[in-house]
N, C-alpha and C. Protein backbone atom coordinates (compact mmCIF):
# COMPACT_ATOMS: atom_id res chain seq x y z
N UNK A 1 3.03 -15.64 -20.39
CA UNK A 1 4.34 -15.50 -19.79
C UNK A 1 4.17 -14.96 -18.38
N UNK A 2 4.80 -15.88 -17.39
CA UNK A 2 4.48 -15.05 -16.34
C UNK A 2 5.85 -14.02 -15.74
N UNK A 3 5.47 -13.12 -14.87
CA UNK A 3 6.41 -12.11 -14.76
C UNK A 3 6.70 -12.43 -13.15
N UNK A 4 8.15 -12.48 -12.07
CA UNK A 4 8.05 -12.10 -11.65
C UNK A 4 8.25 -11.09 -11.01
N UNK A 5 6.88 -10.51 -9.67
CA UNK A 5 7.08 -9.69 -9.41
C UNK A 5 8.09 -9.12 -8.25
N UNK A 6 8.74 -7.94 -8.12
CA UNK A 6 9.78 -7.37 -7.12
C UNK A 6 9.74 -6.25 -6.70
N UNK A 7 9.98 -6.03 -5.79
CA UNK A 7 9.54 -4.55 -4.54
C UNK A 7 8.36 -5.00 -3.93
N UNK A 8 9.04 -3.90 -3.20
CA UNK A 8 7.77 -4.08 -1.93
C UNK A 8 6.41 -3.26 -2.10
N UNK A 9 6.16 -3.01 -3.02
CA UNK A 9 5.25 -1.89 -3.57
C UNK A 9 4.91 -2.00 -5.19
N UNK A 10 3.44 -2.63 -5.41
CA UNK A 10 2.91 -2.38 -6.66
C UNK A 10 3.36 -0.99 -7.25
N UNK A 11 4.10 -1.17 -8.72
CA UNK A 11 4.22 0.10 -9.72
C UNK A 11 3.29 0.55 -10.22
N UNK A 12 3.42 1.27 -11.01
CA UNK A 12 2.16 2.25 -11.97
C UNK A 12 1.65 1.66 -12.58
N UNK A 13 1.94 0.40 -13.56
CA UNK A 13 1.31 -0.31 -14.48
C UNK A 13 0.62 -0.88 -13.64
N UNK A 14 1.53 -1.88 -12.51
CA UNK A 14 0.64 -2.73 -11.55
C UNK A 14 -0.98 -2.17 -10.90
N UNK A 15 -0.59 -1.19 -11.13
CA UNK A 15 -1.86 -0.27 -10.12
C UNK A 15 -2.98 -0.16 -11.19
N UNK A 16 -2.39 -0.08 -12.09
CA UNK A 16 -3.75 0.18 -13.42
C UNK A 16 -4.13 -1.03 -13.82
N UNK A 17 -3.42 -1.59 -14.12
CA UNK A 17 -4.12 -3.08 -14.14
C UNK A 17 -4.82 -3.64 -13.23
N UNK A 18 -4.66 -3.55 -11.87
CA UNK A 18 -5.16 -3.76 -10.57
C UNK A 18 -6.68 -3.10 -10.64
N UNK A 19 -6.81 -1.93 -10.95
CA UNK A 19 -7.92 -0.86 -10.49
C UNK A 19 -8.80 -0.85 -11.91
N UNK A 20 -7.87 -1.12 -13.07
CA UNK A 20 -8.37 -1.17 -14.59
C UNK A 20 -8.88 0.93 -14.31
N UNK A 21 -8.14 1.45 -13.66
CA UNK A 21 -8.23 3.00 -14.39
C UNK A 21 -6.73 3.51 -14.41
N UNK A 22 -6.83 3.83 -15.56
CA UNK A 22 -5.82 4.44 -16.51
C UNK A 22 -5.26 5.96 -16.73
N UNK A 23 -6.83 6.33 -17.00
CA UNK A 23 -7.18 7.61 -16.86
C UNK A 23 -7.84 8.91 -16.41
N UNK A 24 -7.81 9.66 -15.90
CA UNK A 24 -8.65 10.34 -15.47
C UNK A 24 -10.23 10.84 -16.24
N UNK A 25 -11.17 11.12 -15.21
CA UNK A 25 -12.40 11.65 -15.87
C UNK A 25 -13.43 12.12 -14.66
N UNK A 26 -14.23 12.58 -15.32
CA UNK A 26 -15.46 13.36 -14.60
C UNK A 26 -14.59 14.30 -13.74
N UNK A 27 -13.76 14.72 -14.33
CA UNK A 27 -13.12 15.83 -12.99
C UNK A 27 -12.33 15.29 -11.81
N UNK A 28 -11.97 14.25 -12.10
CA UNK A 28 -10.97 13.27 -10.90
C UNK A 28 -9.87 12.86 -11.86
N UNK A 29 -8.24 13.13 -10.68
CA UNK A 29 -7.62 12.33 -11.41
C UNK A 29 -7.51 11.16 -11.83
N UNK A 30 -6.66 10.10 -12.48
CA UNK A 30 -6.58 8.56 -12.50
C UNK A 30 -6.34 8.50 -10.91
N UNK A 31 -5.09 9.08 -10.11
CA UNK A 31 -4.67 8.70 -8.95
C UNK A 31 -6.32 8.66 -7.84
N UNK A 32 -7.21 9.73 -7.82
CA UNK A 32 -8.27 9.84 -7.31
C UNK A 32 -8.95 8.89 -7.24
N UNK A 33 -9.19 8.36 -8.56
CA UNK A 33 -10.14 7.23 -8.87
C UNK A 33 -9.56 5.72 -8.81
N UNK A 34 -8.40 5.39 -9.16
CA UNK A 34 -7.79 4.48 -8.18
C UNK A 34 -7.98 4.31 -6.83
N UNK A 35 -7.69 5.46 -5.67
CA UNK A 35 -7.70 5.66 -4.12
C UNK A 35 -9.34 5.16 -4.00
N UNK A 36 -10.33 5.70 -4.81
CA UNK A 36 -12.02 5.36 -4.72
C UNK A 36 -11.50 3.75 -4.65
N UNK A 37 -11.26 3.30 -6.04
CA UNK A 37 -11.76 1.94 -6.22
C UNK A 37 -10.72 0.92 -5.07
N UNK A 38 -9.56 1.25 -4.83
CA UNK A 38 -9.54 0.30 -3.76
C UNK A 38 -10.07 0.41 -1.92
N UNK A 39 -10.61 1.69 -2.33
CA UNK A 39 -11.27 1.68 -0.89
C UNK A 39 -12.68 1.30 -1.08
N UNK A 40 -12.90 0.71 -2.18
CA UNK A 40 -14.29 0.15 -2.28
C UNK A 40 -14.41 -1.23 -2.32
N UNK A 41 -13.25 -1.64 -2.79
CA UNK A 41 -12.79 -3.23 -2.38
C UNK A 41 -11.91 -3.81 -1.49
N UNK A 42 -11.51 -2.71 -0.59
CA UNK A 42 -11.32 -2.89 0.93
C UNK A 42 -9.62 -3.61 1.33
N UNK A 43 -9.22 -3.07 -0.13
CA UNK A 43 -7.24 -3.25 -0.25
C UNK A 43 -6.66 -2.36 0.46
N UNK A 44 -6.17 -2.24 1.40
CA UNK A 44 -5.17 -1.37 2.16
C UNK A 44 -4.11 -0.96 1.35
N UNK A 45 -4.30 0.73 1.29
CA UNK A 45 -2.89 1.82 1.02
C UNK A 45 -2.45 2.87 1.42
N UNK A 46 -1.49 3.55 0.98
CA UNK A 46 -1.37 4.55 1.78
C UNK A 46 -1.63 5.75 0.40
N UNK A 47 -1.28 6.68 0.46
CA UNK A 47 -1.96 7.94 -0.53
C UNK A 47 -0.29 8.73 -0.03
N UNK A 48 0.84 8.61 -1.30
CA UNK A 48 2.11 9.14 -1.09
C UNK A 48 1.87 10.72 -1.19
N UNK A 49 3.02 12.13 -1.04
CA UNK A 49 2.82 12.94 -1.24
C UNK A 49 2.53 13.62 -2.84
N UNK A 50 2.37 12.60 -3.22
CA UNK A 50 1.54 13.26 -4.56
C UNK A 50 0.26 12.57 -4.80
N UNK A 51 -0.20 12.28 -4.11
CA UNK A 51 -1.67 11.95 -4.59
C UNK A 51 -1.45 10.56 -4.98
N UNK A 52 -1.30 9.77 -5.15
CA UNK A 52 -0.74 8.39 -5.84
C UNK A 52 -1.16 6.98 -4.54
N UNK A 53 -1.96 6.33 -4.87
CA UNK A 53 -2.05 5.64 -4.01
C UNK A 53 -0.60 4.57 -3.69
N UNK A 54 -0.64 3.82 -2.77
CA UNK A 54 0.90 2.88 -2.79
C UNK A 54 0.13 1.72 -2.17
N UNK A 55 0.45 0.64 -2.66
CA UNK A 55 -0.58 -0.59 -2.55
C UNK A 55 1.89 -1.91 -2.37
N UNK A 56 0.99 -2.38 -0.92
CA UNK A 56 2.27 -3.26 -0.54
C UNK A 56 1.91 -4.44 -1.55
N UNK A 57 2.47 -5.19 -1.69
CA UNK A 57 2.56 -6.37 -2.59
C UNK A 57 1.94 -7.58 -1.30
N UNK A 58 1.67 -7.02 -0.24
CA UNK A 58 1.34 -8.31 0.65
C UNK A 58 0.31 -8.18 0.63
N UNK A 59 -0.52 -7.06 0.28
CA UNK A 59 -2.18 -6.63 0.96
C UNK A 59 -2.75 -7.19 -0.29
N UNK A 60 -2.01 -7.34 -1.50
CA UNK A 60 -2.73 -7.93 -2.49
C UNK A 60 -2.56 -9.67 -2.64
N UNK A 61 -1.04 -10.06 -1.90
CA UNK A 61 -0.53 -11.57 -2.46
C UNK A 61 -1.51 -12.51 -1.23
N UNK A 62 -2.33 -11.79 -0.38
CA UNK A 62 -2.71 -12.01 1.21
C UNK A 62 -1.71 -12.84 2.13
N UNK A 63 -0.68 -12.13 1.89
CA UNK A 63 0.15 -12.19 3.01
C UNK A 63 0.20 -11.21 4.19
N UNK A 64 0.89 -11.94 4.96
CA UNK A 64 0.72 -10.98 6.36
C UNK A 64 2.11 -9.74 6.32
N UNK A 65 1.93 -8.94 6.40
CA UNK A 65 2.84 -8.30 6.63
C UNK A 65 4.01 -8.62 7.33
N UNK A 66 5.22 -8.36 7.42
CA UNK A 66 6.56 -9.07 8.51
C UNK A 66 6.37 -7.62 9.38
N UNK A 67 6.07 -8.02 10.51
CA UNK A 67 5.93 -7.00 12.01
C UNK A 67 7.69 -6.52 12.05
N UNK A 68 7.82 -4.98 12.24
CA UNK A 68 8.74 -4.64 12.04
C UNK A 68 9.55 -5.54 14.24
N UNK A 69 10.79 -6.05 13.91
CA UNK A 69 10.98 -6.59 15.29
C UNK A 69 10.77 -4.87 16.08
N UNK A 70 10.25 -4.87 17.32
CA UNK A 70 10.52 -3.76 18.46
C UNK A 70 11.62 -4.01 19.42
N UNK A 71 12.61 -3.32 19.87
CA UNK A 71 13.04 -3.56 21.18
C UNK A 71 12.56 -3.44 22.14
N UNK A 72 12.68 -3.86 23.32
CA UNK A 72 12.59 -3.90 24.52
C UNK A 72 13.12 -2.31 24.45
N UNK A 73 12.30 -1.51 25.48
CA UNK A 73 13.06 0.51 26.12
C UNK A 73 14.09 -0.12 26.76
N UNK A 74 14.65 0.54 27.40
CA UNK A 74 15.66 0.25 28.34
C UNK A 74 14.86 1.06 29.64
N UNK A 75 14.71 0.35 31.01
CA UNK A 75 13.87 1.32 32.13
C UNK A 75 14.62 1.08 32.67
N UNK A 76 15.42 2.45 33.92
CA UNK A 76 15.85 1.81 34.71
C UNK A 76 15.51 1.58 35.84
N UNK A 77 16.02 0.70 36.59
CA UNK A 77 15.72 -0.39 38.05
C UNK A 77 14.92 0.21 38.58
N UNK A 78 15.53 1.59 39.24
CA UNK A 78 14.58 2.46 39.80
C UNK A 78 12.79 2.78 39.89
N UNK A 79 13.19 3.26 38.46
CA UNK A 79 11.37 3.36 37.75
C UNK A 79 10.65 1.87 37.51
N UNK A 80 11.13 0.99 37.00
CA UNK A 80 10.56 -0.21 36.99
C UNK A 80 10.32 -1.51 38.10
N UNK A 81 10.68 -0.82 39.51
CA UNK A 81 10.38 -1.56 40.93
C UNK A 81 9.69 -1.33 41.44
């Protein structure tokens, strides 16, 4: 059955299935040893304020990220002549 997936951010299950660790050991948490194993297979995340890695759904689907648009500053005439 396939599932699909939604958010912009792999969940908890997603992440364990992803990393196949579940649980903690040798004195590391699960979250610890997750953060190891995808920085050993070179998946981009960020590490939220609890320890928890956060893995985007693009860094895994290899999509490109959508570039947030920037504005143009506003300079005025003055400084920019």
């Amino acid at each position: 059955m396939l599932v699909q997936a939604s958010g912009l951010f792999l969940n908890k299950s997603e992440l364990v299935e992803l990393t196949g660790v579940s649980i903690g050991r040798r004195g590391l948490s699960r979250e610890e040893l997750q953060c190891a194993w995808l920085r050993s297979v070179g998946i981009a995340f960020w590490v939220n304020a609890r320890g928890a890695p956060v893995v985007t759904r693009s860094a895994i689907e290899g999509r490109k990220a959508e570039a947030a648009s920037i504005k143009p500053v506003w300079v005025p005439r003055v400084i920019s002549s």
